[in-house]
Protein backbone atom coordinates (compact mmCIF):
# COMPACT_ATOMS: atom_id res chain seq x y z
CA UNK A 1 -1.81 -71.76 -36.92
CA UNK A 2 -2.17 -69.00 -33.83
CA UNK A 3 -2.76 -68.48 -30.36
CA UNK A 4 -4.30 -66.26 -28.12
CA UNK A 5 -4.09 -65.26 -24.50
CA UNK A 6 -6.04 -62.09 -23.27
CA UNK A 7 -4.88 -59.22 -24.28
CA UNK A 8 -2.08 -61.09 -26.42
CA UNK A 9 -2.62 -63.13 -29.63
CA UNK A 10 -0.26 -64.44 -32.38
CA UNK A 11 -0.10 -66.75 -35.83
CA UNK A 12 2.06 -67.93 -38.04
CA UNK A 13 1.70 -68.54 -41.82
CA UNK A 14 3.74 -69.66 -45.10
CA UNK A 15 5.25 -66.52 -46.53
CA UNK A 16 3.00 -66.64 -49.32
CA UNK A 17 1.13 -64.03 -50.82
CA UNK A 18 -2.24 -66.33 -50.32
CA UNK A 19 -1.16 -65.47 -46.30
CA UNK A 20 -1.33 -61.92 -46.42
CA UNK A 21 -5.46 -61.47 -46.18
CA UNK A 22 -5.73 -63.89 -43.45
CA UNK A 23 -2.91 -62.44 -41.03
CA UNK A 24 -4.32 -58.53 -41.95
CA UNK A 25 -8.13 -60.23 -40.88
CA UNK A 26 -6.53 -61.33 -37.43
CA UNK A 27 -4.91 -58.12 -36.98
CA UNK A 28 -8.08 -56.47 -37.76
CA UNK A 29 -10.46 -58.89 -35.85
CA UNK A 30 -7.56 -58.85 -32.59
CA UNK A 31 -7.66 -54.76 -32.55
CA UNK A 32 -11.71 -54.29 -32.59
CA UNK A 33 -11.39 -56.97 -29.78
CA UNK A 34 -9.52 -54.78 -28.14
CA UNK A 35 -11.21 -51.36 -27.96
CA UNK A 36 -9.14 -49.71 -30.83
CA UNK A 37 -10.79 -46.78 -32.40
CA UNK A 38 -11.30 -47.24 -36.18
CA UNK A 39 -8.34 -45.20 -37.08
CA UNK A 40 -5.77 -47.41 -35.26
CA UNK A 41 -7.55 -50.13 -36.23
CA UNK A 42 -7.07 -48.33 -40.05
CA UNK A 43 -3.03 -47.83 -39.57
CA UNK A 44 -2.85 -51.08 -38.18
CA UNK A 45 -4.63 -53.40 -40.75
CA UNK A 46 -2.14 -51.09 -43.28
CA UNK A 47 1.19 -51.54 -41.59
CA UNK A 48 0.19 -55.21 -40.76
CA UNK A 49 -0.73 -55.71 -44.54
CA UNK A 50 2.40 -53.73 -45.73
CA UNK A 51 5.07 -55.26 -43.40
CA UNK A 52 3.87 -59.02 -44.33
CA UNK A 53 3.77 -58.27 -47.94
CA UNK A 54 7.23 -57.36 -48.16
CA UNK A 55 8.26 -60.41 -45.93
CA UNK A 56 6.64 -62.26 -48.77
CA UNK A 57 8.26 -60.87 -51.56
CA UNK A 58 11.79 -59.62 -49.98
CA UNK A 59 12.56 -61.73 -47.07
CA UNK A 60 13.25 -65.07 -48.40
CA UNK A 61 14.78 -63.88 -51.80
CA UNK A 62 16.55 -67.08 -53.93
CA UNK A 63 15.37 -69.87 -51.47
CA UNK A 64 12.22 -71.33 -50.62
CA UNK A 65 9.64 -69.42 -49.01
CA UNK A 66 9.80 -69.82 -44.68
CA UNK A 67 6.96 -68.64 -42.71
CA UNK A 68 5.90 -65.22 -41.74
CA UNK A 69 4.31 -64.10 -38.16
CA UNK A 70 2.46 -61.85 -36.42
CA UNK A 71 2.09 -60.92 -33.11
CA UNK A 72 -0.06 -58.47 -31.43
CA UNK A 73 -0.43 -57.07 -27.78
CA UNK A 74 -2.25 -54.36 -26.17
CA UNK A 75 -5.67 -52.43 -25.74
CA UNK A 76 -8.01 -49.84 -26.88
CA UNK A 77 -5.54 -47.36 -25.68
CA UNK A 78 -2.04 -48.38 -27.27
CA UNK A 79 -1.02 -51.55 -29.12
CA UNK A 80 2.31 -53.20 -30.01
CA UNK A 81 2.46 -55.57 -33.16
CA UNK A 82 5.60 -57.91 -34.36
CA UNK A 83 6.08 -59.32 -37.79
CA UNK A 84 8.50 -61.90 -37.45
CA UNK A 85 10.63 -63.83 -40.26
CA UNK A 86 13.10 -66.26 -40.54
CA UNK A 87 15.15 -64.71 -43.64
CA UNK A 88 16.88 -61.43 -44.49
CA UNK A 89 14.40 -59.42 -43.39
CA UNK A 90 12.56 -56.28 -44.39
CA UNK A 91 15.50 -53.22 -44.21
CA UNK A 92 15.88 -51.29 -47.14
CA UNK A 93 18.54 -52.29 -49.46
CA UNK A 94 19.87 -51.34 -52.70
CA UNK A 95 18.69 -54.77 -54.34
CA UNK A 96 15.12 -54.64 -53.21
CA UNK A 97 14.24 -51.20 -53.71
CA UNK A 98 10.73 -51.06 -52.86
CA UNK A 99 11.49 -51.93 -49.93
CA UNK A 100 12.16 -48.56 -48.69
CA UNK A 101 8.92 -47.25 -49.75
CA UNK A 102 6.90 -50.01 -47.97
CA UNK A 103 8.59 -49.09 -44.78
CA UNK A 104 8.29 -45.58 -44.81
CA UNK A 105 4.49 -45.91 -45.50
CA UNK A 106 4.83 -47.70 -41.80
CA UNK A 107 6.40 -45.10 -40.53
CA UNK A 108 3.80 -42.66 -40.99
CA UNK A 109 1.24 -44.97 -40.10
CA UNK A 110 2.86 -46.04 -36.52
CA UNK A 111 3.76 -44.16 -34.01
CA UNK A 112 7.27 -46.15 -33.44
CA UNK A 113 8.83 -48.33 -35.33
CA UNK A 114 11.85 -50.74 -34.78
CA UNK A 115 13.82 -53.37 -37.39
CA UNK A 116 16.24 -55.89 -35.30
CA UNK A 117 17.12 -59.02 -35.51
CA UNK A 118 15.34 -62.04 -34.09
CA UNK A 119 17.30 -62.79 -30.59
CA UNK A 120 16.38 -66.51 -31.18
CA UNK A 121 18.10 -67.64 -34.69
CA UNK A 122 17.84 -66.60 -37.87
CA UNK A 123 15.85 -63.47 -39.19
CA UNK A 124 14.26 -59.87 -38.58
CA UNK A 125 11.37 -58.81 -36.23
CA UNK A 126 9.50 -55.52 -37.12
CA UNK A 127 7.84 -54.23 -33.79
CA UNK A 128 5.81 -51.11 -34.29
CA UNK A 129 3.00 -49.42 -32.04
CA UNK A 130 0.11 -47.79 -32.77
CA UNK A 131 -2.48 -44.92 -30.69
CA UNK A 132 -4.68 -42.99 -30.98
CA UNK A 133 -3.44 -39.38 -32.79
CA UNK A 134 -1.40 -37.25 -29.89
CA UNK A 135 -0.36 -33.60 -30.13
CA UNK A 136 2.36 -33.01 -32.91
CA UNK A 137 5.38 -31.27 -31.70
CA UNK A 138 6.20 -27.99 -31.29
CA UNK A 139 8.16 -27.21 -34.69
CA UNK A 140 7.27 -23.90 -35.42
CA UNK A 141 10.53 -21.88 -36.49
CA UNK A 142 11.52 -24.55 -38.52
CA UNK A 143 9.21 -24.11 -41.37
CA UNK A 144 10.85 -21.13 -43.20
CA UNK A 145 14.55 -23.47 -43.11
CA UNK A 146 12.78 -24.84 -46.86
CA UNK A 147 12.35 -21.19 -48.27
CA UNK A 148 15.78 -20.59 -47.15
CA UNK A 149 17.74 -23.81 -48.67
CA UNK A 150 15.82 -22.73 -51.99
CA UNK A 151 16.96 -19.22 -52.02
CA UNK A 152 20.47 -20.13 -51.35
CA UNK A 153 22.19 -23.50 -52.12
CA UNK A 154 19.23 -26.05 -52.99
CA UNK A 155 16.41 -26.51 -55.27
CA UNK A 156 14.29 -28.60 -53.28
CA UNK A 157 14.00 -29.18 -49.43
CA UNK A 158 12.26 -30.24 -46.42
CA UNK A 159 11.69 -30.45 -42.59
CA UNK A 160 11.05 -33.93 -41.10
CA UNK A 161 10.26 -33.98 -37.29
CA UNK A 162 11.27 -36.65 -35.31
CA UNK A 163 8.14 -37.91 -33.27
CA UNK A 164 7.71 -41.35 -31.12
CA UNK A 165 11.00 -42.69 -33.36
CA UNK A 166 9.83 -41.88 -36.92
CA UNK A 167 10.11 -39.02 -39.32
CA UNK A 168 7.05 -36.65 -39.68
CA UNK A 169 6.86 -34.10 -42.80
CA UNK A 170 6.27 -30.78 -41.64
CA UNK A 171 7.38 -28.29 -44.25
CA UNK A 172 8.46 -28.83 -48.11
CA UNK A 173 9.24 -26.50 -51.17
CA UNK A 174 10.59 -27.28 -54.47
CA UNK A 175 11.65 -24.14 -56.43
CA UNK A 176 9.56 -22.23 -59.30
CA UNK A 177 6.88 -26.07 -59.07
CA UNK A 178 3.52 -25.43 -57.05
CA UNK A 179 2.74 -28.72 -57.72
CA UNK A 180 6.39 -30.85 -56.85
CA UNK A 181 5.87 -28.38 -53.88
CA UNK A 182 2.45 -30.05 -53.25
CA UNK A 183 3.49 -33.78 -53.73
CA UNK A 184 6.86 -33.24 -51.27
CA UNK A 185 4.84 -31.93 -48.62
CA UNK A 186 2.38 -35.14 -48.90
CA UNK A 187 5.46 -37.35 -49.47
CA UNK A 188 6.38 -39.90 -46.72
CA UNK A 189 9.82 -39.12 -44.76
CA UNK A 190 12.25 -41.91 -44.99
CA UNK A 191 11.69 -45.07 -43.07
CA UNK A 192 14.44 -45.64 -39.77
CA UNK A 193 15.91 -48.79 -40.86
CA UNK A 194 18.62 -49.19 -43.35
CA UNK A 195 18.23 -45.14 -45.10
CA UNK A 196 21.23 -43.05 -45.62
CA UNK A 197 18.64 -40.18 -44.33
CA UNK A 198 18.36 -42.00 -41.28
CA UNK A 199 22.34 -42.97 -41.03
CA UNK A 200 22.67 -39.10 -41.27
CA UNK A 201 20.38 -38.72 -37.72
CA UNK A 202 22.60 -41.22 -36.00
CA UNK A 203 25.99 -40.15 -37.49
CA UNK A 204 25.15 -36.26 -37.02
CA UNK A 205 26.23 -33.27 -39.63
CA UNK A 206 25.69 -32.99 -42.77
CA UNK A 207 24.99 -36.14 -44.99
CA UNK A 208 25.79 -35.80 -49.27
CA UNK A 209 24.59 -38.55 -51.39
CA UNK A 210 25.44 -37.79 -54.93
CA UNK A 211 22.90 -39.80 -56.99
CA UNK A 212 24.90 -42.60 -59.35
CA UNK A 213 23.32 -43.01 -62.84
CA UNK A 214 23.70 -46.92 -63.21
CA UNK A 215 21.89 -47.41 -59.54
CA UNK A 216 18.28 -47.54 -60.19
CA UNK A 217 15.90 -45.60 -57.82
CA UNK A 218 13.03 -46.48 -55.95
CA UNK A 219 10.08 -46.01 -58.27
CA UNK A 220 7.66 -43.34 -57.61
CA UNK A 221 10.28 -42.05 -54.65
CA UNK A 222 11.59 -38.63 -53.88
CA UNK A 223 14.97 -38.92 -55.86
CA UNK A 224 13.25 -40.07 -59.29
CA UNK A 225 9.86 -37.51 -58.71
CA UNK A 226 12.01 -34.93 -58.53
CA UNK A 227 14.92 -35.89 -60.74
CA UNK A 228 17.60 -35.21 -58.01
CA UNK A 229 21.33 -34.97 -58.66
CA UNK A 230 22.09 -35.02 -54.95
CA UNK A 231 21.10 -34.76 -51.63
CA UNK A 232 21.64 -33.20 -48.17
CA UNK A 233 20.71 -34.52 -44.62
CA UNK A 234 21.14 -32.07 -41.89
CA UNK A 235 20.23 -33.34 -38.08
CA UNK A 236 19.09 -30.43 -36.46
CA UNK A 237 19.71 -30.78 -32.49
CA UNK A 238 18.17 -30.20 -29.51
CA UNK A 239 19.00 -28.47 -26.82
CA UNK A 240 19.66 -32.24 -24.99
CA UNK A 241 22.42 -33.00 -28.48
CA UNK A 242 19.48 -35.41 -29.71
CA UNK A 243 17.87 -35.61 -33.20
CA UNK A 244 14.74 -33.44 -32.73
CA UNK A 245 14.53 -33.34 -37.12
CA UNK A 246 16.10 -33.39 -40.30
CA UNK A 247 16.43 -31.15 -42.77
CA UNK A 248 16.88 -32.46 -46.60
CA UNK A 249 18.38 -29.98 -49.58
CA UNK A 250 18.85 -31.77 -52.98
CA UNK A 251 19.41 -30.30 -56.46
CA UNK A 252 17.89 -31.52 -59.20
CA UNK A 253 19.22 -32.91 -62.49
CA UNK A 254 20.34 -29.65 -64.46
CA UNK A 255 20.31 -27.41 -61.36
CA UNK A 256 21.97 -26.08 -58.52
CA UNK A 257 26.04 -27.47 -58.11
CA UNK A 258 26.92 -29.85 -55.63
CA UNK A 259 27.57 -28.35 -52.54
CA UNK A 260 31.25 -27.47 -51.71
CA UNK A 261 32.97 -28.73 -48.33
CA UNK A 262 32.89 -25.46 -46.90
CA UNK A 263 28.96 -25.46 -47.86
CA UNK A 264 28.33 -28.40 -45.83
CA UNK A 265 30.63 -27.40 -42.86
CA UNK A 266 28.14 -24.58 -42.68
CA UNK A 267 25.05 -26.66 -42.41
CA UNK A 268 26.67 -29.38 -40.20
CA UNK A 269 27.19 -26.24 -37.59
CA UNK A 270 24.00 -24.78 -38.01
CA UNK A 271 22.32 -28.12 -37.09
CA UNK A 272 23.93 -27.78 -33.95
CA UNK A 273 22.31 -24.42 -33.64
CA UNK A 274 18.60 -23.47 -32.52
CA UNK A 275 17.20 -22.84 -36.31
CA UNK A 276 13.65 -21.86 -34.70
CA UNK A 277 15.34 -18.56 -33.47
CA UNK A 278 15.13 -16.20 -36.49
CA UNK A 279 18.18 -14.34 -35.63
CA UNK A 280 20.14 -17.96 -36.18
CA UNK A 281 18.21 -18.31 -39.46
CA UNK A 282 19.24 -14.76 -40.33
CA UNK A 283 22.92 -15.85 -40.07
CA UNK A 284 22.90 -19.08 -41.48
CA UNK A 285 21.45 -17.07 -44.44
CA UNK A 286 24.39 -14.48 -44.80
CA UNK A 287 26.59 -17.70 -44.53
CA UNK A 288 25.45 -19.64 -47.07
CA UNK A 289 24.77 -16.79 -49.16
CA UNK A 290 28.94 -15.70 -49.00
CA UNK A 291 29.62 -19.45 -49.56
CA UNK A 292 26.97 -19.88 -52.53
């Protein structure tokens, strides 16, 4: 069943899978309504499609399926869409691993996007909106951070911006592999909710997750692509003290040691630092280098 008021229109459905096509169609059918250019019509027939499926299949785990519900608001210029469920939700978690993936495809498809929990009762509400492309930010200077990791302490690395409340990919490497080097830079930044990556933006400094054997990964993610032992987190600051990225430094299975304490000490101060200034760079180098 569904409603819709002007420039506001929502349904609910059984989460079943046989619920998916119709709620994506309304999505669809409620954006061209609207105004909304074909590509945010595009991201938001994907996130709309992605979000519900994992409500379906992760949400009401062990106990019979509740319903599933979608909400959308806006116009050809900007538009704000809720998936709402009544069970545990749609944050990543360590017994639903694909969760993770599904939400950081929705990351790079919105331009925010938000996991809480319903203020009325039970269950999780996924808000994300959507617009038309706007100007990236200004990141240059952090590029060459990647190169640097690689030649010093790390094997792999990368630069995620943090744009409209979401992680965008901006730089990757992965040492002596052209085409690992290829895939990271294509690969989609952790999702906000639930990710140590994203725990490491909120928390601040620098962010070690040594990868356990016995704890499967997320198939077809970073950690079992690249066969990582362990991985860094670095917020880089502002000049304001907020998260304006992330920088990530793993080593793979077979390479480069775990970085000491006085290793990450280093990076925690140099996120505090302005990394786009070369001369910064230049010393973070040297330090990393003696501490290597």
């Amino acid at each position: 069943m569904g409603a819709s008021i002007g420039s506001e229109a929502a349904w609910e459905l059984p989460a079943v899978p046989s619920s998916v096509g119709p709620l994506r169609s309304r999505a669809t059918a409620f954006a061209r309504a609207a105004g909304a250019s074909e590509e945010m019509t595009r991201a938001v027939v994907l996130a709309v499609s992605e979000i519900v499926s994992n409500v379906v299949i992760h949400a009401y785990v062990g106990r019979e399926p509740g319903t599933v519900g979608v909400r959308c608001g806006g116009d050809g210029e900007r538009m704000i869409v809720e998936v709402i469920d009544e069970g545990v939700g749609v944050a990543a978690r360590r017994d639903s691993p694909g969760v993770g993936h599904g939400l950081a495809l929705v990351g790079a498809l919105a331009d925010t996007l938000e996991v809480a929990p319903r203020p009325d009762g039970p269950g999780t509400v996924v808000t994300m909106s959507f617009a038309d492309a706007a100007r990236p930010p200004d990141v240059s200077g952090l590029e060459p951070l990647c190169a640097l990791a690689v030649e010093s302490v790390a094997d792999a690395s990368c630069v995620d911006v943090v744009s409209g409340g979401v992680l965008r990919r901006v730089s990757a490497e992965v040492a002596g592999d052209a085409e690992l080097t290829a895939w990271l830079r294509k690969a989609l930044p952790p999702a906000k909710p639930g990710t140590a990556t994203w725990a490491a933006l909120r928390e601040g400094g620098a962010q070690l997750v040594v990868h356990d054997p016995s704890v499967a990964r997320s198939p077809g993610g970073t950690g079992e692509r690249l066969g990582l032992a362990w991985w860094v987190a670095v917020r880089l600051e502002g000049l304001d003290g907020e998260p304006m990225a992330q920088w990530g430094l793993g080593g793979r299975s077979g390479g480069r040691p775990v970085p000491s304490a006085e290793v990450l000490r280093t990076l925690t101060a140099a996120g505090r630092t302005d990394l786009t200034q070369e001369a910064e760079r230049a010393a973070l180098r040297t330090r990393l280098g003696a501490r290597a």
